[in-house]
N, C-alpha and C. Protein backbone atom coordinates (compact mmCIF):
# COMPACT_ATOMS: atom_id res chain seq x y z
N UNK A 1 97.66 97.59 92.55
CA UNK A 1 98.99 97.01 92.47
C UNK A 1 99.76 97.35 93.75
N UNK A 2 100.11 96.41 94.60
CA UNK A 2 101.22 96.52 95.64
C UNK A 2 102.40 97.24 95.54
N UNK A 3 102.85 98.21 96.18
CA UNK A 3 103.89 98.97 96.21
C UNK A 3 105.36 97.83 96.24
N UNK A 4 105.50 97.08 96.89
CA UNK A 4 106.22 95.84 96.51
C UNK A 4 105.87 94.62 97.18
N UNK A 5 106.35 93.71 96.10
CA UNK A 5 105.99 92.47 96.72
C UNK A 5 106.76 91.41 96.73
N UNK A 6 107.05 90.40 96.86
CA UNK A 6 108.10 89.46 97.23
C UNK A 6 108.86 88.72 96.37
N UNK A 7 108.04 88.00 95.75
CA UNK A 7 108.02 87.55 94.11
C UNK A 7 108.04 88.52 93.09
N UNK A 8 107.81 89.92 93.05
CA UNK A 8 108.05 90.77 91.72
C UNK A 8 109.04 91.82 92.27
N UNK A 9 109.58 92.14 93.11
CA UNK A 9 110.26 93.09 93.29
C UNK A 9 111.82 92.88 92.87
N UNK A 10 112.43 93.43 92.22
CA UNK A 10 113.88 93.15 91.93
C UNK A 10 115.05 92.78 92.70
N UNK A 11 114.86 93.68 93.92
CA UNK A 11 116.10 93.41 94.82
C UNK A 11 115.36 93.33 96.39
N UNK A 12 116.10 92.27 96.94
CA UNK A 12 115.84 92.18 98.07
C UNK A 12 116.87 92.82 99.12
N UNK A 13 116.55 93.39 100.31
CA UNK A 13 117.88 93.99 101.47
C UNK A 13 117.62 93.34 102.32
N UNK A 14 118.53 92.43 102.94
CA UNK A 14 118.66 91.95 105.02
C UNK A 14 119.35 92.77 105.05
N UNK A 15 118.71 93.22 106.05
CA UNK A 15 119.14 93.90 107.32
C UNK A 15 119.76 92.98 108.68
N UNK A 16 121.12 92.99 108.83
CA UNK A 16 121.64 91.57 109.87
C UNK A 16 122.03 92.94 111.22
N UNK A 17 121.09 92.56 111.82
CA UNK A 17 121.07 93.61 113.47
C UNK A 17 122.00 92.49 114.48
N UNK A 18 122.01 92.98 116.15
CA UNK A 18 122.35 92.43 116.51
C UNK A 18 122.26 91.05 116.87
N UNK A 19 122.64 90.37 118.14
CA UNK A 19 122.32 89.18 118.60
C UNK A 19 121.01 88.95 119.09
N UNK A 20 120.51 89.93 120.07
CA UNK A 20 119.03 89.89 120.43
C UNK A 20 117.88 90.48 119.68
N UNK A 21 118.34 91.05 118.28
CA UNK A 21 117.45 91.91 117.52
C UNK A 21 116.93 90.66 116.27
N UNK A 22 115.83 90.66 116.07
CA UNK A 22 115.30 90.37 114.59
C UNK A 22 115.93 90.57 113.31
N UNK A 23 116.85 90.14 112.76
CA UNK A 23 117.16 90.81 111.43
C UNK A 23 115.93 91.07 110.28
N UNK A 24 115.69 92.35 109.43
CA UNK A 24 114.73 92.83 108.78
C UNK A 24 115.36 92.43 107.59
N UNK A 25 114.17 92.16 106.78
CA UNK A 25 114.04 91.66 105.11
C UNK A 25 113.45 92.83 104.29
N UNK A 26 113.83 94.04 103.74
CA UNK A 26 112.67 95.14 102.64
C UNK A 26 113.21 94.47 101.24
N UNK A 27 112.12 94.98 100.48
CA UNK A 27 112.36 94.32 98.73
C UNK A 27 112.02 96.19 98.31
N UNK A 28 112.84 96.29 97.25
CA UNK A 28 112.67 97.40 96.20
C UNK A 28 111.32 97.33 95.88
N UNK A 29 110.78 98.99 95.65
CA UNK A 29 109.34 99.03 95.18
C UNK A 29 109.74 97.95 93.73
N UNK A 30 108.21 98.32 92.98
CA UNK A 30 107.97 97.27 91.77
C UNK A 30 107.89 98.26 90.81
N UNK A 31 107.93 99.66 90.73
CA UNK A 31 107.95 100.45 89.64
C UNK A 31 109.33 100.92 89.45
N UNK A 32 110.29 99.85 90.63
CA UNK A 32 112.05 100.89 90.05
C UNK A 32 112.15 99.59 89.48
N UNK A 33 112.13 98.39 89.30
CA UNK A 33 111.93 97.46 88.47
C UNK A 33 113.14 97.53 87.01
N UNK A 34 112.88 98.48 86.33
CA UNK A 34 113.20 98.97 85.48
C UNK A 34 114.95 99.80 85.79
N UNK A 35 115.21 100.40 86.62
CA UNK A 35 116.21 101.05 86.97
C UNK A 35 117.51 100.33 87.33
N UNK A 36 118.42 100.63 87.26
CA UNK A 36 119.93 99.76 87.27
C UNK A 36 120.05 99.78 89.14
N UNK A 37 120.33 98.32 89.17
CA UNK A 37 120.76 97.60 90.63
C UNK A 37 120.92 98.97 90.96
N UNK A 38 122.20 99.67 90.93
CA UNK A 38 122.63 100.30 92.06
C UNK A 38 121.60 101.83 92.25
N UNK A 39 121.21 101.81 91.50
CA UNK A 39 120.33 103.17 91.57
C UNK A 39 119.06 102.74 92.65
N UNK A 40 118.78 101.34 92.40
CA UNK A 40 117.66 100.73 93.50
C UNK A 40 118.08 101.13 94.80
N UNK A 41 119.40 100.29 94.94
CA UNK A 41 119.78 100.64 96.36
C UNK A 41 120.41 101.63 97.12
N UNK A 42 121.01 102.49 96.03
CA UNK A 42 120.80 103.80 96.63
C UNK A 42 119.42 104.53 97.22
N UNK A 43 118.93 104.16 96.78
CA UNK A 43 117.08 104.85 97.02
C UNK A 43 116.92 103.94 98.67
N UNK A 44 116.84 102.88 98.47
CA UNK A 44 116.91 101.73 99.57
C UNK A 44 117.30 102.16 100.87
N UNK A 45 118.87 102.45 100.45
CA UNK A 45 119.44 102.64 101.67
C UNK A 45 119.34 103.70 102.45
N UNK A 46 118.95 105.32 101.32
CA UNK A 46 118.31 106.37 101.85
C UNK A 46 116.86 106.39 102.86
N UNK A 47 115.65 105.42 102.16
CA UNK A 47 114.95 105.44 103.14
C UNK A 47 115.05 104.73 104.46
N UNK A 48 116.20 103.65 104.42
CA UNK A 48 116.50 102.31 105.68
C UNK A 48 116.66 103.81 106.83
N UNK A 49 117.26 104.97 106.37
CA UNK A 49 117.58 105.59 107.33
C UNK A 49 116.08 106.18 108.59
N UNK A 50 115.54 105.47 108.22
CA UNK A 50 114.45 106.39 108.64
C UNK A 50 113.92 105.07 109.55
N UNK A 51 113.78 103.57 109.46
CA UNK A 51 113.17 102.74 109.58
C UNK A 51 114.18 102.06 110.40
N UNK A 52 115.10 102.10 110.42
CA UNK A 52 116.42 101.11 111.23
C UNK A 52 117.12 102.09 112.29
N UNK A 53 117.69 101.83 113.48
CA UNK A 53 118.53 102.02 114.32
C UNK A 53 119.35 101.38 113.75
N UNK A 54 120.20 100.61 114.85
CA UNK A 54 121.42 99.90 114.76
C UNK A 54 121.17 98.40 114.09
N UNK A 55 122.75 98.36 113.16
CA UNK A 55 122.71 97.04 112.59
C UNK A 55 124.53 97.14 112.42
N UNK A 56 124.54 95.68 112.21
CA UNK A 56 125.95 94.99 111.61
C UNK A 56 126.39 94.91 110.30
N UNK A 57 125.58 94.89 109.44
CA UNK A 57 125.45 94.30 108.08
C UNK A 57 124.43 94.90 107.35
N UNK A 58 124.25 95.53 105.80
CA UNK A 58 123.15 95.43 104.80
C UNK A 58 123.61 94.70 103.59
N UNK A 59 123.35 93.93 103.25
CA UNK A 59 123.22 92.58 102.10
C UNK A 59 121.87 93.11 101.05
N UNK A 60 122.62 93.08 99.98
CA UNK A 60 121.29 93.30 98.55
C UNK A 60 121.31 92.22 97.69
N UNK A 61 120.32 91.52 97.65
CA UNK A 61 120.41 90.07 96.91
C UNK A 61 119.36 90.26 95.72
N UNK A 62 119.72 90.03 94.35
CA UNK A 62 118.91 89.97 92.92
C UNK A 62 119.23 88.91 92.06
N UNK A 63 117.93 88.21 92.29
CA UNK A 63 117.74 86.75 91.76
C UNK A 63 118.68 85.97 92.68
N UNK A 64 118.50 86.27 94.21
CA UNK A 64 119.41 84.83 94.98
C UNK A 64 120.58 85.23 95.31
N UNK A 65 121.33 86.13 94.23
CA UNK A 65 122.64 86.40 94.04
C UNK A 65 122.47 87.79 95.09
N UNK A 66 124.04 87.37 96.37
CA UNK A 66 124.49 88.73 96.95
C UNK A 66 125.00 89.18 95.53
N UNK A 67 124.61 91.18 95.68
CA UNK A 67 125.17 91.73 94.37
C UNK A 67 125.83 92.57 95.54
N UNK A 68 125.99 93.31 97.26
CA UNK A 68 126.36 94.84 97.32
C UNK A 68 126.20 94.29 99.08
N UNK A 69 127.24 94.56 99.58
CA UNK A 69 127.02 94.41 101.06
C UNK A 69 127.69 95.78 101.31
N UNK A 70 127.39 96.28 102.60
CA UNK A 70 127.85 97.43 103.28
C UNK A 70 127.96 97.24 104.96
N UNK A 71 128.76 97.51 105.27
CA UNK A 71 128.63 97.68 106.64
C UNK A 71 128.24 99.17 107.27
C-alpha cells in the first residue's frame, strides 16, 4: 500500500512559491485518512518544514474544496 496517493489521500497542500519557482503539490498520508482536517494539516505543515524553503502561500484543498490557507 502507497504511503499516499492522489486519488485516496484526503487532503491535498499547494505549495504557491515564487515567480521563477515551481509551485509543489503533497497529499496527506492514507492512514491519517481517518483523523479530523485540521489534525492532517497540522502534521503537514510540520513536515513542509523540512522539504520547502521559501513560499507565498499554503492552500489545503478536501474534495476540491479550499478548507485552510496560510501565509
Amino acid at each position: 500500500m502507497p504511503f499516499y496517493e492522489k486519488e485516496k489521500s484526503k487532503i491535498r497542500m499547494v505549495v504557491l512559491t515564487g515567480h521563477k519557482e515551481e509551485n509543489k503539490v503533497f497529499y496527506s498520508p492514507i492512514q491519517e485518512n481517518r483523523k479530523p482536517s485540521m489534525q492532517i494539516i497540522g502534521g503537514m505543515l510540520g513536515r513542509l518544514k523540512d522539504k520547502i524553503g521559501k513560499y507565498n502561500v499554503i492552500q489545503f484543498y478536501e474534495n476540491n474544496q479550499l478548507i485552510h490557507s496560510t501565509k
